[in-house]
PDB file of N, CA and C in Angstrom:
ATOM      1  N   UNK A   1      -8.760   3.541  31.490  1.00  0.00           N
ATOM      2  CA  UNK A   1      -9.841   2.703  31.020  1.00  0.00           C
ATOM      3  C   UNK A   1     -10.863   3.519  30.232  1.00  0.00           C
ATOM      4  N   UNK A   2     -10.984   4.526  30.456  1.00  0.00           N
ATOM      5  CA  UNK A   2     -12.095   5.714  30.373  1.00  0.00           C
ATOM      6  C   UNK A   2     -11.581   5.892  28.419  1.00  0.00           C
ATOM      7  N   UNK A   3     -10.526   6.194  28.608  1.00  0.00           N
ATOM      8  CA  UNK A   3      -9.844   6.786  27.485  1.00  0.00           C
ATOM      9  C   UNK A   3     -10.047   5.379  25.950  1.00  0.00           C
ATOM     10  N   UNK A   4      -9.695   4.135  26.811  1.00  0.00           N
ATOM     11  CA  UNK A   4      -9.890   2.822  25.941  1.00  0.00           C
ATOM     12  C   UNK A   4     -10.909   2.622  25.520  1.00  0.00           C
ATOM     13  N   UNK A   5     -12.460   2.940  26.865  1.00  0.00           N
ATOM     14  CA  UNK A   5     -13.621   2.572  26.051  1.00  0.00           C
ATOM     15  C   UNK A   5     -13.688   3.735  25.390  1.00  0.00           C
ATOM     16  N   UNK A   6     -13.627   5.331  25.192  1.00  0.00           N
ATOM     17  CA  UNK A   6     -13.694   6.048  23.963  1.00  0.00           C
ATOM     18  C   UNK A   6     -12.989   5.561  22.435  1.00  0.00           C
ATOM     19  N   UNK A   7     -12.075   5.262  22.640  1.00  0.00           N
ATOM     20  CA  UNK A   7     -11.846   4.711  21.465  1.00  0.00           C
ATOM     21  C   UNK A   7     -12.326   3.397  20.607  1.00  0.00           C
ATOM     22  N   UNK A   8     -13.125   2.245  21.499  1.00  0.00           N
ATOM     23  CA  UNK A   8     -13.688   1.630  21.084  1.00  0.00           C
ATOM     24  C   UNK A   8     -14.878   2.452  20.784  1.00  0.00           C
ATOM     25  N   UNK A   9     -15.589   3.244  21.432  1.00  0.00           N
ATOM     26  CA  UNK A   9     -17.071   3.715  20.688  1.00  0.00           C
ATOM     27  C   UNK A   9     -16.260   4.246  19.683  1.00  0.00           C
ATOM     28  N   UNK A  10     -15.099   4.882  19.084  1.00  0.00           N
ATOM     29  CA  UNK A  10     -14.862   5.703  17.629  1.00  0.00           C
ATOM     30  C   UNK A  10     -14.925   4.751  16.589  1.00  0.00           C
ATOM     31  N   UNK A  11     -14.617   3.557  17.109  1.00  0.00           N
ATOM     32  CA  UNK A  11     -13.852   2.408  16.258  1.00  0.00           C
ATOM     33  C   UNK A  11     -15.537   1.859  15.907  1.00  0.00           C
ATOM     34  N   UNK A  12     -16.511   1.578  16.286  1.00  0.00           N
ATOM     35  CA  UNK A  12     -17.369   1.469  16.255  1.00  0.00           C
ATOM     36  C   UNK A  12     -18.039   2.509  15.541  1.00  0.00           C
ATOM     37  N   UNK A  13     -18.753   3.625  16.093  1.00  0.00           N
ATOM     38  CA  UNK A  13     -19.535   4.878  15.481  1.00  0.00           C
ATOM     39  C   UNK A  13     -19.139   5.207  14.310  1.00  0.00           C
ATOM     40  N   UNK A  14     -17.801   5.460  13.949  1.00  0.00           N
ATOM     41  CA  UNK A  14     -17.228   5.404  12.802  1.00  0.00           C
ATOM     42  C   UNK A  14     -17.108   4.562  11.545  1.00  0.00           C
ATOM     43  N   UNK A  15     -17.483   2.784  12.418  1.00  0.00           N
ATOM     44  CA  UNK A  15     -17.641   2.071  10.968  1.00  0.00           C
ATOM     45  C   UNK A  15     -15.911   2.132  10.583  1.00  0.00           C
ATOM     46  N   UNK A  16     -15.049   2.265  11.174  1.00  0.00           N
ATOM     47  CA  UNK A  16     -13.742   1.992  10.825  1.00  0.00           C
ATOM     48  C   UNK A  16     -13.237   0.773  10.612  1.00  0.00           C
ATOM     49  N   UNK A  17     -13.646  -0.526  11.038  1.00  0.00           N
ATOM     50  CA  UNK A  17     -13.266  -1.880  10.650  1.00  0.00           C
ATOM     51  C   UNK A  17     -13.645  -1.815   9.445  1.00  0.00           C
ATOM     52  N   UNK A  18     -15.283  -1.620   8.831  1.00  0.00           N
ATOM     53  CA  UNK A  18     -15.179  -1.482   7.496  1.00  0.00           C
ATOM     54  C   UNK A  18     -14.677  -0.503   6.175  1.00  0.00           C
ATOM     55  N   UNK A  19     -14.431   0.401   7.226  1.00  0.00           N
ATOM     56  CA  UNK A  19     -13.883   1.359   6.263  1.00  0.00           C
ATOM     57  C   UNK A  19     -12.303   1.038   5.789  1.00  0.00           C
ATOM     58  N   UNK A  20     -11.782   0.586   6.586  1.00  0.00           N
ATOM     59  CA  UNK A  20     -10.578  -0.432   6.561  1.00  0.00           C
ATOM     60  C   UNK A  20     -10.625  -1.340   5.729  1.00  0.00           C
ATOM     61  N   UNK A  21     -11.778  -2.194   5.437  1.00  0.00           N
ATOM     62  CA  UNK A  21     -12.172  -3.672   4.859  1.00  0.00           C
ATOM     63  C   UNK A  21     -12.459  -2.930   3.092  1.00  0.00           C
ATOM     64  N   UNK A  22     -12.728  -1.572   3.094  1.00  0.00           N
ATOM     65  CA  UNK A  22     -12.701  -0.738   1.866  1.00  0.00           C
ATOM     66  C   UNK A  22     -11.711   0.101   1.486  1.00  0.00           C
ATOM     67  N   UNK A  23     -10.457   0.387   2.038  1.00  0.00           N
ATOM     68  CA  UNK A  23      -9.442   0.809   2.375  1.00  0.00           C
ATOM     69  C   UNK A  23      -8.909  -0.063   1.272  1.00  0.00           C
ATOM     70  N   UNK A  24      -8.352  -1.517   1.977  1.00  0.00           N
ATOM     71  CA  UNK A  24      -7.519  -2.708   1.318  1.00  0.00           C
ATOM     72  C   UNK A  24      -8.378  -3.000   0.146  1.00  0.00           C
ATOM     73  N   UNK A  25      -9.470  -2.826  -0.200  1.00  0.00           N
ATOM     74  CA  UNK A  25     -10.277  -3.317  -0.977  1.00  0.00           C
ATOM     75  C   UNK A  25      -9.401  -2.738  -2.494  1.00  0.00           C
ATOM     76  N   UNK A  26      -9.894  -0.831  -2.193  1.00  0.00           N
ATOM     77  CA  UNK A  26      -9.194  -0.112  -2.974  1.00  0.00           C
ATOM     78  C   UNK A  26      -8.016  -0.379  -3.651  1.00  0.00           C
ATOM     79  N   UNK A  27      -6.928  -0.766  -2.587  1.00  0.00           N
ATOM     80  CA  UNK A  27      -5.643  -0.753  -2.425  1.00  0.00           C
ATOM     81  C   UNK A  27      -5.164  -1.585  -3.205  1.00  0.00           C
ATOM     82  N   UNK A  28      -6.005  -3.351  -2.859  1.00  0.00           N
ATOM     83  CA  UNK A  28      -5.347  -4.915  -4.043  1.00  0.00           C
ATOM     84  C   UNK A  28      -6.083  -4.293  -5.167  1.00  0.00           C
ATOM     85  N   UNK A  29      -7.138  -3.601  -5.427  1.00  0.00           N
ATOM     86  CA  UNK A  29      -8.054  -3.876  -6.993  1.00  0.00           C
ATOM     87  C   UNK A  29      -6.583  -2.453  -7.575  1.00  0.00           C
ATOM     88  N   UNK A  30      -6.064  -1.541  -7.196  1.00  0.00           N
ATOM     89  CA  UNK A  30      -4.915  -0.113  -7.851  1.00  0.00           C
ATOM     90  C   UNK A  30      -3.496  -1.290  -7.955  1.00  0.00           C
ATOM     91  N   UNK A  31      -3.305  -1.930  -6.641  1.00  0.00           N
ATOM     92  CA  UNK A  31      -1.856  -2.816  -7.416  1.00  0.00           C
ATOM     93  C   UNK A  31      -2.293  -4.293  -8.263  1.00  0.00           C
ATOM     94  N   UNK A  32      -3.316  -4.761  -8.176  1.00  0.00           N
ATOM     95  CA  UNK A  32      -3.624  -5.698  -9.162  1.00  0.00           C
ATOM     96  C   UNK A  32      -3.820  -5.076 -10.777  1.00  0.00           C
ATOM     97  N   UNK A  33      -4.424  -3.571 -10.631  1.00  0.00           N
ATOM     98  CA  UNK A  33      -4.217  -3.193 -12.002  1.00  0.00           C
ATOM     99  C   UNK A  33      -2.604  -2.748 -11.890  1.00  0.00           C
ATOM    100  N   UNK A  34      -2.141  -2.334 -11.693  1.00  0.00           N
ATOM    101  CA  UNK A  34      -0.205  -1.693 -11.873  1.00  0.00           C
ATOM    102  C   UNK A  34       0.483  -3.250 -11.923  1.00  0.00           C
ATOM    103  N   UNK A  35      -0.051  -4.234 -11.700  1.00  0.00           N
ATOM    104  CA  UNK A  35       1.037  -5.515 -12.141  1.00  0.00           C
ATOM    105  C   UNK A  35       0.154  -6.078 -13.142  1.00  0.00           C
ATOM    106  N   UNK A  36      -0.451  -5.831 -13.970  1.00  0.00           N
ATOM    107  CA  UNK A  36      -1.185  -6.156 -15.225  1.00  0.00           C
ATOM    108  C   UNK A  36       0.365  -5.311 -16.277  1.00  0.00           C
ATOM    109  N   UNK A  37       0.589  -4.147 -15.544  1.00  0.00           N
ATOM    110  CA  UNK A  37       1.568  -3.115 -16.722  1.00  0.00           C
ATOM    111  C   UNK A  37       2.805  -3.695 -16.095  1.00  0.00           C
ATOM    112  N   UNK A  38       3.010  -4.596 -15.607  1.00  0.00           N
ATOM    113  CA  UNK A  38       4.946  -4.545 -14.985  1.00  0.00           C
ATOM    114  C   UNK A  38       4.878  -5.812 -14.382  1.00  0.00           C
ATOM    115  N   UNK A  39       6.201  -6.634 -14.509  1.00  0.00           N
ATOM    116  CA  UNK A  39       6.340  -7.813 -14.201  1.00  0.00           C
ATOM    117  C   UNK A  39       7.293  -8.026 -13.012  1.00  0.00           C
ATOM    118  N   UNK A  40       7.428  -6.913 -12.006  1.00  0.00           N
ATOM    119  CA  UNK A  40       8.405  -6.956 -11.059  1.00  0.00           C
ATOM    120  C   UNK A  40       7.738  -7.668  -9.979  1.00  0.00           C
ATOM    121  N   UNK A  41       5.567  -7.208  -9.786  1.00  0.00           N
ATOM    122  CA  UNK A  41       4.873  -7.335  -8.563  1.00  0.00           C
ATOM    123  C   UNK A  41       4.785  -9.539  -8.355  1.00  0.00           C
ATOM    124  N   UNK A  42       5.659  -9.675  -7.483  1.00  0.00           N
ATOM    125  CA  UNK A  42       5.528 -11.072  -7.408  1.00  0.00           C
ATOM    126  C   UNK A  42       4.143 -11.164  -6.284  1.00  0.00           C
ATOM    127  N   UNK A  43       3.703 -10.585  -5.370  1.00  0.00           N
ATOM    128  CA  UNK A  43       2.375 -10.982  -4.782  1.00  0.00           C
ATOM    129  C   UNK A  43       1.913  -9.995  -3.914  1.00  0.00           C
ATOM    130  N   UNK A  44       0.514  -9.718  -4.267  1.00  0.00           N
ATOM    131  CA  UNK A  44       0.500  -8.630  -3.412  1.00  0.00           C
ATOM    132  C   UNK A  44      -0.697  -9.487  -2.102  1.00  0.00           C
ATOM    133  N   UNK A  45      -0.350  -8.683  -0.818  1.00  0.00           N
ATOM    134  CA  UNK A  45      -0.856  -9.662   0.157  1.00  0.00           C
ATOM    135  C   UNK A  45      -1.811  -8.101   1.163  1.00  0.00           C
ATOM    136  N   UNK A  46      -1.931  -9.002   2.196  1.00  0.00           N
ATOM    137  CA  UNK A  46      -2.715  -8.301   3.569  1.00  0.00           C
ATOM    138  C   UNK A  46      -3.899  -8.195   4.339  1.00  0.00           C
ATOM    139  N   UNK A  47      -4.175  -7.007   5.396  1.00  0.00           N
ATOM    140  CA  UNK A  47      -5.804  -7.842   5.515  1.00  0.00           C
ATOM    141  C   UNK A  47      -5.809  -6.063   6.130  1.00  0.00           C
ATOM    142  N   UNK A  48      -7.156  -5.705   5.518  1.00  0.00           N
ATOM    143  CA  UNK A  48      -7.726  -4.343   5.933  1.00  0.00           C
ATOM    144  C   UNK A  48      -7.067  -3.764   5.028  1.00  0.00           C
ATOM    145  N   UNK A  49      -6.904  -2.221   5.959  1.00  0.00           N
ATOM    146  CA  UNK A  49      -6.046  -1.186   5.392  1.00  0.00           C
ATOM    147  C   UNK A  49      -4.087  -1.366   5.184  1.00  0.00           C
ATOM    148  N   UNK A  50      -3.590  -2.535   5.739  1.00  0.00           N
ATOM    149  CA  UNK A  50      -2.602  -3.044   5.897  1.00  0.00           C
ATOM    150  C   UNK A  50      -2.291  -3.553   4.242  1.00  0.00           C
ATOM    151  N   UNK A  51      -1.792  -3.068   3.414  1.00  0.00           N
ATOM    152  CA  UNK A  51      -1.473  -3.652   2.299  1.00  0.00           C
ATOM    153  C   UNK A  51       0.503  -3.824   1.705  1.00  0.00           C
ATOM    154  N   UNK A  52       0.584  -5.223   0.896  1.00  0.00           N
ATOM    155  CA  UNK A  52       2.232  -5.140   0.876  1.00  0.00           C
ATOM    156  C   UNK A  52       2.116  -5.494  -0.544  1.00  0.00           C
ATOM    157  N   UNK A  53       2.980  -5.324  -1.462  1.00  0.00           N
ATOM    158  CA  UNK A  53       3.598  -5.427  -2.280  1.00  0.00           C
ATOM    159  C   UNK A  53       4.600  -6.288  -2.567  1.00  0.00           C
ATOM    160  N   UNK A  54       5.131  -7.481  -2.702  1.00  0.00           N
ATOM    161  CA  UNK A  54       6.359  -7.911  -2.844  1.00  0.00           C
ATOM    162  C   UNK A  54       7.095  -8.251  -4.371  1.00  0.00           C
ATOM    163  N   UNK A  55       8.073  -7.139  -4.585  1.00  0.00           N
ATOM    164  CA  UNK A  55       8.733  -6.962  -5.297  1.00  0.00           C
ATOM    165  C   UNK A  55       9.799  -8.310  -6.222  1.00  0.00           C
ATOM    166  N   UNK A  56       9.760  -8.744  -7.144  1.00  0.00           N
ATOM    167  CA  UNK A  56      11.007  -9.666  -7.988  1.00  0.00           C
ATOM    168  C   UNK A  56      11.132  -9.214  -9.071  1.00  0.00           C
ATOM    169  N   UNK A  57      12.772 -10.098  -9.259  1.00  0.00           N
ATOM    170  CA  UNK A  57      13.155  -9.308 -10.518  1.00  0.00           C
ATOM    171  C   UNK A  57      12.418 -10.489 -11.838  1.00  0.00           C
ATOM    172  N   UNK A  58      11.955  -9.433 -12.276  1.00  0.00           N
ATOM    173  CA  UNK A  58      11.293 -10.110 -13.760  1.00  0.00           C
ATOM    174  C   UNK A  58      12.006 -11.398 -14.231  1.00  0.00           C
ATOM    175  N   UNK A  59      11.125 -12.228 -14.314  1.00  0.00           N
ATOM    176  CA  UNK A  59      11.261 -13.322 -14.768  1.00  0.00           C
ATOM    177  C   UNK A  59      11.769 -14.182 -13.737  1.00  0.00           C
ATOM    178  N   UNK A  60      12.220 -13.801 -12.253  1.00  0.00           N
ATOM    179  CA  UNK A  60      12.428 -14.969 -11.101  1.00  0.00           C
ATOM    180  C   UNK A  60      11.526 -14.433 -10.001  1.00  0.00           C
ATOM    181  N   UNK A  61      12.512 -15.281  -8.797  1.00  0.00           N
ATOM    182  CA  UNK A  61      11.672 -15.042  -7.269  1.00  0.00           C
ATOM    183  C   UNK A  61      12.458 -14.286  -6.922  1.00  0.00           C
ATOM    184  N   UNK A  62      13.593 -13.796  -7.124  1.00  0.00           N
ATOM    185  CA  UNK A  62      14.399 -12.955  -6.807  1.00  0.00           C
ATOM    186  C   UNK A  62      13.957 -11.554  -5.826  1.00  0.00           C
ATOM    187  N   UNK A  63      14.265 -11.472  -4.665  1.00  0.00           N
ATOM    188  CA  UNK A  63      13.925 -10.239  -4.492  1.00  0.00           C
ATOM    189  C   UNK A  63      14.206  -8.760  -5.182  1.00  0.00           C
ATOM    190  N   UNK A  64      13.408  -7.820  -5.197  1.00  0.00           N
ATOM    191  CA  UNK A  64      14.109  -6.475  -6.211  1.00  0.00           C
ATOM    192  C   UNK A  64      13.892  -5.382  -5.319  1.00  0.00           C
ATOM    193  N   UNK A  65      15.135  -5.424  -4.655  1.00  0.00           N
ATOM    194  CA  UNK A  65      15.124  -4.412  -3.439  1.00  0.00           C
ATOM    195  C   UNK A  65      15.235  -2.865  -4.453  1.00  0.00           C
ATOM    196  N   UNK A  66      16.189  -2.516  -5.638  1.00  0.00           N
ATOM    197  CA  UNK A  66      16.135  -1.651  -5.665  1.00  0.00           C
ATOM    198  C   UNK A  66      14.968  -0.963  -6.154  1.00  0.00           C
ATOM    199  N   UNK A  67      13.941  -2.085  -6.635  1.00  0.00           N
ATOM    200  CA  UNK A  67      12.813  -1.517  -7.471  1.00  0.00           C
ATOM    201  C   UNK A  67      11.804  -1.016  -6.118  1.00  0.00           C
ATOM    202  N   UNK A  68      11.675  -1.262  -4.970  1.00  0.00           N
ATOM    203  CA  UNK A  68      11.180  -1.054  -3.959  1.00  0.00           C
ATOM    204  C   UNK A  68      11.748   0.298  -3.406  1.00  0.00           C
ATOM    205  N   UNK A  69      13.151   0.789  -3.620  1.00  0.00           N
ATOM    206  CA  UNK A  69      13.804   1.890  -3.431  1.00  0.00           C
ATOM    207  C   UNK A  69      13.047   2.854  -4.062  1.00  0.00           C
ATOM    208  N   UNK A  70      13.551   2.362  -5.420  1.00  0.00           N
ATOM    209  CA  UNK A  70      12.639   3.162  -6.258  1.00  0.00           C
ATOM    210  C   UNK A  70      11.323   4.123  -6.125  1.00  0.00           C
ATOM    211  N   UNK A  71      10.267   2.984  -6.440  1.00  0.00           N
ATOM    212  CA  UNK A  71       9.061   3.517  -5.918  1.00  0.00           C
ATOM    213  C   UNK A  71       8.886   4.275  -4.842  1.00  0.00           C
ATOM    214  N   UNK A  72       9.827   3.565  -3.596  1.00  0.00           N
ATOM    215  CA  UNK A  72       9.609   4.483  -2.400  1.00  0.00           C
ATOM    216  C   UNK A  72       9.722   6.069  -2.831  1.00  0.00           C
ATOM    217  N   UNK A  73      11.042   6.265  -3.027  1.00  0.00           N
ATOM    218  CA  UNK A  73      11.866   7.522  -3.369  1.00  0.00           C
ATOM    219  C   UNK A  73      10.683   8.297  -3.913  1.00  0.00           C
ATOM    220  N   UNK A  74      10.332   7.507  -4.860  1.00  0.00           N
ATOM    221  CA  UNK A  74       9.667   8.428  -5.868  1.00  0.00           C
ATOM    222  C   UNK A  74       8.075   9.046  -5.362  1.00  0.00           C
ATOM    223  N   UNK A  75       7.289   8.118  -4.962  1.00  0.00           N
ATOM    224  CA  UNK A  75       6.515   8.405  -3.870  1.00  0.00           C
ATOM    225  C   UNK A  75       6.814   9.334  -2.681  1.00  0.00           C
ATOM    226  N   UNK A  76       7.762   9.113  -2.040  1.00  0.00           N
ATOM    227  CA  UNK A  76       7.864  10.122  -0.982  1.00  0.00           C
ATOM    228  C   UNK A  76       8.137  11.635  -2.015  1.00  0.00           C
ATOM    229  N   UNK A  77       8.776  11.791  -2.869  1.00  0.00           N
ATOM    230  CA  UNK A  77       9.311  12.680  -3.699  1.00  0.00           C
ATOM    231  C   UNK A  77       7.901  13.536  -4.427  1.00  0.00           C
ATOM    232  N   UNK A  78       7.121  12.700  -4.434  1.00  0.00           N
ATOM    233  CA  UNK A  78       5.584  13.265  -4.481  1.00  0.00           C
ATOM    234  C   UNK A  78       4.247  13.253  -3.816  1.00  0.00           C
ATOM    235  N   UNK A  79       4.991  13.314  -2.232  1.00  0.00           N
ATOM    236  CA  UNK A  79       3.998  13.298  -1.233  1.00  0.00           C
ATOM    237  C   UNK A  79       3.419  12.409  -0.964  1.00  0.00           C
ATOM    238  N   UNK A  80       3.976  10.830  -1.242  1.00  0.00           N
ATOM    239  CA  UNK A  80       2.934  10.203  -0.795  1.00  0.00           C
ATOM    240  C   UNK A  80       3.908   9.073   0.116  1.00  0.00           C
ATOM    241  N   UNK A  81       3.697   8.880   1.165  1.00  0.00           N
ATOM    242  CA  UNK A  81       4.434   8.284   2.436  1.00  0.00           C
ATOM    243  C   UNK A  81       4.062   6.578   1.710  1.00  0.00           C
ATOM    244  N   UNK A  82       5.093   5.505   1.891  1.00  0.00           N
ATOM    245  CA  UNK A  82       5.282   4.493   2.078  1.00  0.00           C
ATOM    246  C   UNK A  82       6.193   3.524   2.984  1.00  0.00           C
ATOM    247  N   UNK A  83       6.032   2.282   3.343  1.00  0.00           N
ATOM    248  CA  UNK A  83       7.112   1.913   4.229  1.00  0.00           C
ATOM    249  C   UNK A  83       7.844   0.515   3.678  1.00  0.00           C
ATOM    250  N   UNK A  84       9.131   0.547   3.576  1.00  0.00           N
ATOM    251  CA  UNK A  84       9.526  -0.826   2.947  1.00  0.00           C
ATOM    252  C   UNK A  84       9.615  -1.930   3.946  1.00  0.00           C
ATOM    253  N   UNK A  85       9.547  -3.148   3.859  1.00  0.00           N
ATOM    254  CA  UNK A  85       9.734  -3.768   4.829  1.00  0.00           C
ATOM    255  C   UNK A  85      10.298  -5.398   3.605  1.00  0.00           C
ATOM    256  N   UNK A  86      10.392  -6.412   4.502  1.00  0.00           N
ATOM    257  CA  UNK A  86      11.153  -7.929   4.488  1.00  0.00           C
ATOM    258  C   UNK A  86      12.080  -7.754   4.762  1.00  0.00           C
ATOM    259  N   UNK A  87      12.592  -9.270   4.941  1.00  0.00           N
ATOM    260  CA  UNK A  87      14.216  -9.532   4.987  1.00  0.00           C
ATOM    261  C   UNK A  87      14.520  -9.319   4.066  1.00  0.00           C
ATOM    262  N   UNK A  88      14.378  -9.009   2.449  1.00  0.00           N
ATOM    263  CA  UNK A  88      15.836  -8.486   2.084  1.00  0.00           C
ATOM    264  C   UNK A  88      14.703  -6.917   1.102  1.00  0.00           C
ATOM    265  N   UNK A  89      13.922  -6.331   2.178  1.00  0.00           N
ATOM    266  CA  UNK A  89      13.791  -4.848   1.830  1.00  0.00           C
ATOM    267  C   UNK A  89      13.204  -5.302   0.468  1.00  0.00           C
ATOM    268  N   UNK A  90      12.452  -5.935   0.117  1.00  0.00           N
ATOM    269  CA  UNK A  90      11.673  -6.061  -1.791  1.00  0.00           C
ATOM    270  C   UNK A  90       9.860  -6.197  -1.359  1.00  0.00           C
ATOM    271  N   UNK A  91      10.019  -5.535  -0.470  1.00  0.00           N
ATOM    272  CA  UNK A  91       8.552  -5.110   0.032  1.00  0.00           C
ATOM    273  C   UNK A  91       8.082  -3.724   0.282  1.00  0.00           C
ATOM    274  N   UNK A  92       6.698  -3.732  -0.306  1.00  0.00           N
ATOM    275  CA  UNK A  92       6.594  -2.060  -0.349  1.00  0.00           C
ATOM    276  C   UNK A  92       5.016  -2.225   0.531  1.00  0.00           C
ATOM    277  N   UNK A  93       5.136  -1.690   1.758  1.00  0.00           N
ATOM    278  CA  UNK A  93       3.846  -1.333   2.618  1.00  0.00           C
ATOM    279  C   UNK A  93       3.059   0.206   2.109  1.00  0.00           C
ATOM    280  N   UNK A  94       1.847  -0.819   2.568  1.00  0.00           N
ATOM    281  CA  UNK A  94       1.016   0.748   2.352  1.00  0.00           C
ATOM    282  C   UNK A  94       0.321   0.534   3.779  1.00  0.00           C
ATOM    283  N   UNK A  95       0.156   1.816   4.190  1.00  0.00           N
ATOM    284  CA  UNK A  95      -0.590   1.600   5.399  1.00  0.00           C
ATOM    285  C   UNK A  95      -1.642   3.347   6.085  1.00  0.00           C
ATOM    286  N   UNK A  96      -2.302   3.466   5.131  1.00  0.00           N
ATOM    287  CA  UNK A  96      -3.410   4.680   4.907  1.00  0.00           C
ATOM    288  C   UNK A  96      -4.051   4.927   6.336  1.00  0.00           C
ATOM    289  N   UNK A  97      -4.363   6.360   6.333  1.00  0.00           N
ATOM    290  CA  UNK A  97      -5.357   6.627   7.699  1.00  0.00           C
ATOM    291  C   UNK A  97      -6.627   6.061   7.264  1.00  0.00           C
ATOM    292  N   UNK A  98      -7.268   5.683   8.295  1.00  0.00           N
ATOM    293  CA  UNK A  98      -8.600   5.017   7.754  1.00  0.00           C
ATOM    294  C   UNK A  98      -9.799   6.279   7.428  1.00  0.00           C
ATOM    295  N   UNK A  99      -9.069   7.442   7.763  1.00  0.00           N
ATOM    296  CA  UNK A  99      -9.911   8.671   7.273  1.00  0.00           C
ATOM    297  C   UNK A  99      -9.942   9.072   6.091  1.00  0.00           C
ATOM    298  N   UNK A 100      -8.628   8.654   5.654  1.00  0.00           N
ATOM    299  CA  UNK A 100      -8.779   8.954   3.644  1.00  0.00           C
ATOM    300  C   UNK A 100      -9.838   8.622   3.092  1.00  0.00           C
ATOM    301  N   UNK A 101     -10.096   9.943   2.058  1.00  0.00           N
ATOM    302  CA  UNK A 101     -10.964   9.449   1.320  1.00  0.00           C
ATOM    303  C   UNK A 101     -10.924   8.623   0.255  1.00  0.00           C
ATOM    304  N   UNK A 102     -11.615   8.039  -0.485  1.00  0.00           N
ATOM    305  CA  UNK A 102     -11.135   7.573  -1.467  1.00  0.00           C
ATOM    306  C   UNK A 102     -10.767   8.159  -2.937  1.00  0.00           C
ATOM    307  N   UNK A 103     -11.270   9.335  -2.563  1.00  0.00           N
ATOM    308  CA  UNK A 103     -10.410  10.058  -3.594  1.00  0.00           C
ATOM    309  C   UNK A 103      -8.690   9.886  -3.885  1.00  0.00           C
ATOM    310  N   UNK A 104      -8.617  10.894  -2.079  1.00  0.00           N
ATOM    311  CA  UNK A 104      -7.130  10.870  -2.138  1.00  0.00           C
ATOM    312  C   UNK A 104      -6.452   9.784  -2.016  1.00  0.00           C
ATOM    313  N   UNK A 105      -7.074   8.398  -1.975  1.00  0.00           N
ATOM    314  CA  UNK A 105      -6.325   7.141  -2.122  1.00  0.00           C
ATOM    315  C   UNK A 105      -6.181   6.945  -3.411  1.00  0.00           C
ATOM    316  N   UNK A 106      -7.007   7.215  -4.517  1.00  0.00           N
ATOM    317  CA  UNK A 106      -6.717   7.358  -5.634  1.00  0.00           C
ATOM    318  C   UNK A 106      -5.892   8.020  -6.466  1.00  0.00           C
ATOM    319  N   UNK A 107      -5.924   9.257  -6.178  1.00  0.00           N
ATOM    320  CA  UNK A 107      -5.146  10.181  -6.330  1.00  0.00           C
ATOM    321  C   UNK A 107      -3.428   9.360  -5.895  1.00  0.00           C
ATOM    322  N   UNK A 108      -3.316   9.101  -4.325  1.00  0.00           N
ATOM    323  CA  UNK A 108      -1.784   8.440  -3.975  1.00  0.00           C
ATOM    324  C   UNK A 108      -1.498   7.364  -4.968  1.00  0.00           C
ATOM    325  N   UNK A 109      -2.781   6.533  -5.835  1.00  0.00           N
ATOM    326  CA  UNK A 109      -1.786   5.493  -5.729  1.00  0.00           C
ATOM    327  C   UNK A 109      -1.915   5.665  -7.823  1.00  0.00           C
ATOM    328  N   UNK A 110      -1.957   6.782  -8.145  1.00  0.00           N
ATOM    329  CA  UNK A 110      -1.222   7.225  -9.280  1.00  0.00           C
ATOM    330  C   UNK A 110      -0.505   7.490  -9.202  1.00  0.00           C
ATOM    331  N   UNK A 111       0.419   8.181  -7.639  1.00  0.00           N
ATOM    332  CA  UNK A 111       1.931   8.375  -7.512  1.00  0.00           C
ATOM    333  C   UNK A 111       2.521   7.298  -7.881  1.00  0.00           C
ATOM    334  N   UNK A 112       1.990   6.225  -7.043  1.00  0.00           N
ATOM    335  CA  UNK A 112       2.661   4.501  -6.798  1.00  0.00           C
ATOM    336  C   UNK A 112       3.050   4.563  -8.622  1.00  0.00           C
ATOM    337  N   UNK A 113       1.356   4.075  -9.601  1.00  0.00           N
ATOM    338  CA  UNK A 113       1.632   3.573 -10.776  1.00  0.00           C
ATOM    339  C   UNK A 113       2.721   4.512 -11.163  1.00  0.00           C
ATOM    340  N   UNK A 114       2.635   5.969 -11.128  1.00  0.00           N
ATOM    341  CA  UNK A 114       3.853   6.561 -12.131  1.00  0.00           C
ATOM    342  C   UNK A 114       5.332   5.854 -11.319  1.00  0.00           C
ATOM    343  N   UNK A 115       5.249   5.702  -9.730  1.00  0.00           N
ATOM    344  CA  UNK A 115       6.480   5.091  -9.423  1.00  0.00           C
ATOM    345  C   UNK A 115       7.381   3.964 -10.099  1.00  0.00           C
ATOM    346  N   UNK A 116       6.052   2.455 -10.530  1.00  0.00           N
ATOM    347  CA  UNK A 116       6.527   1.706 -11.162  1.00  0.00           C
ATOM    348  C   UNK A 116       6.930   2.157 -13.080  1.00  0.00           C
ATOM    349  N   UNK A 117       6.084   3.092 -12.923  1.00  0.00           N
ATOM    350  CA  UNK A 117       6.503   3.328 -14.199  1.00  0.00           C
ATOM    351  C   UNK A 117       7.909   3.408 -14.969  1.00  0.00           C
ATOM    352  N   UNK A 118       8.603   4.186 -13.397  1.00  0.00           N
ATOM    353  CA  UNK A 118       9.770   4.884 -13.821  1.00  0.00           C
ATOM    354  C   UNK A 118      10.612   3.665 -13.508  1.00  0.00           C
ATOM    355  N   UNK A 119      10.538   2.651 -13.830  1.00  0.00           N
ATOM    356  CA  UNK A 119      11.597   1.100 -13.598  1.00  0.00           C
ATOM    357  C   UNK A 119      12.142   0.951 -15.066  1.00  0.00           C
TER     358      UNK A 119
END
């Protein structure tokens, strides 16, 4: 119990719900600009630091699992961790420590744009 209420005072003192609520903030305004340049991003969704991506192939609803490969690969390939997820894998999670700064969230998610780039 001891251990639970410490972590609620961090979650608190820290301002981490909002830092979270600026987290995702970051996160939709970097993939709302990267699907301005590419027509694969069919919707990007979430709530907080929890952000998804869902991937189609240009011009349908189609899922685009490999374009989700892609990016992953290429991202992990330059340090920057992502997780795919849906039923048919055309989803790209982001899911940041709420300690990042926003630098280095910036910094990651020029990996992302050069990721879609390379489609």
């Amino acid at each position: 119990c001891a251990a639970a209420l410490g972590v609620f005072e961090e979650i608190e003192s820290g301002k981490l719900i909002e830092r979270a609520g600026t987290i995702g903030d970051l996160m939709v305004a970097a993939l709302r600009d990267i699907a301005t340049d590419t027509d694969v991003v069919g919707q990007i969704r979430g709530r907080g630091a929890m952000i998804a991506a869902e991937l189609v192939v240009p011009g349908t609803r189609e899922p685009h699992r490999d374009a989700v490969a892609a990016i992953s690969q290429h991202c992990q390939n330059n340090g920057v961790l992502t997780l795919t997820a849906g039923t048919f894998g055309n989803v790209l999670r982001f899911l940041p420590p709420l300690s990042i700064s926003d630098e280095l969230l910036i910094d990651a998610f020029d990996v992302v744009r050069d990721g879609f780039a390379t489609l």
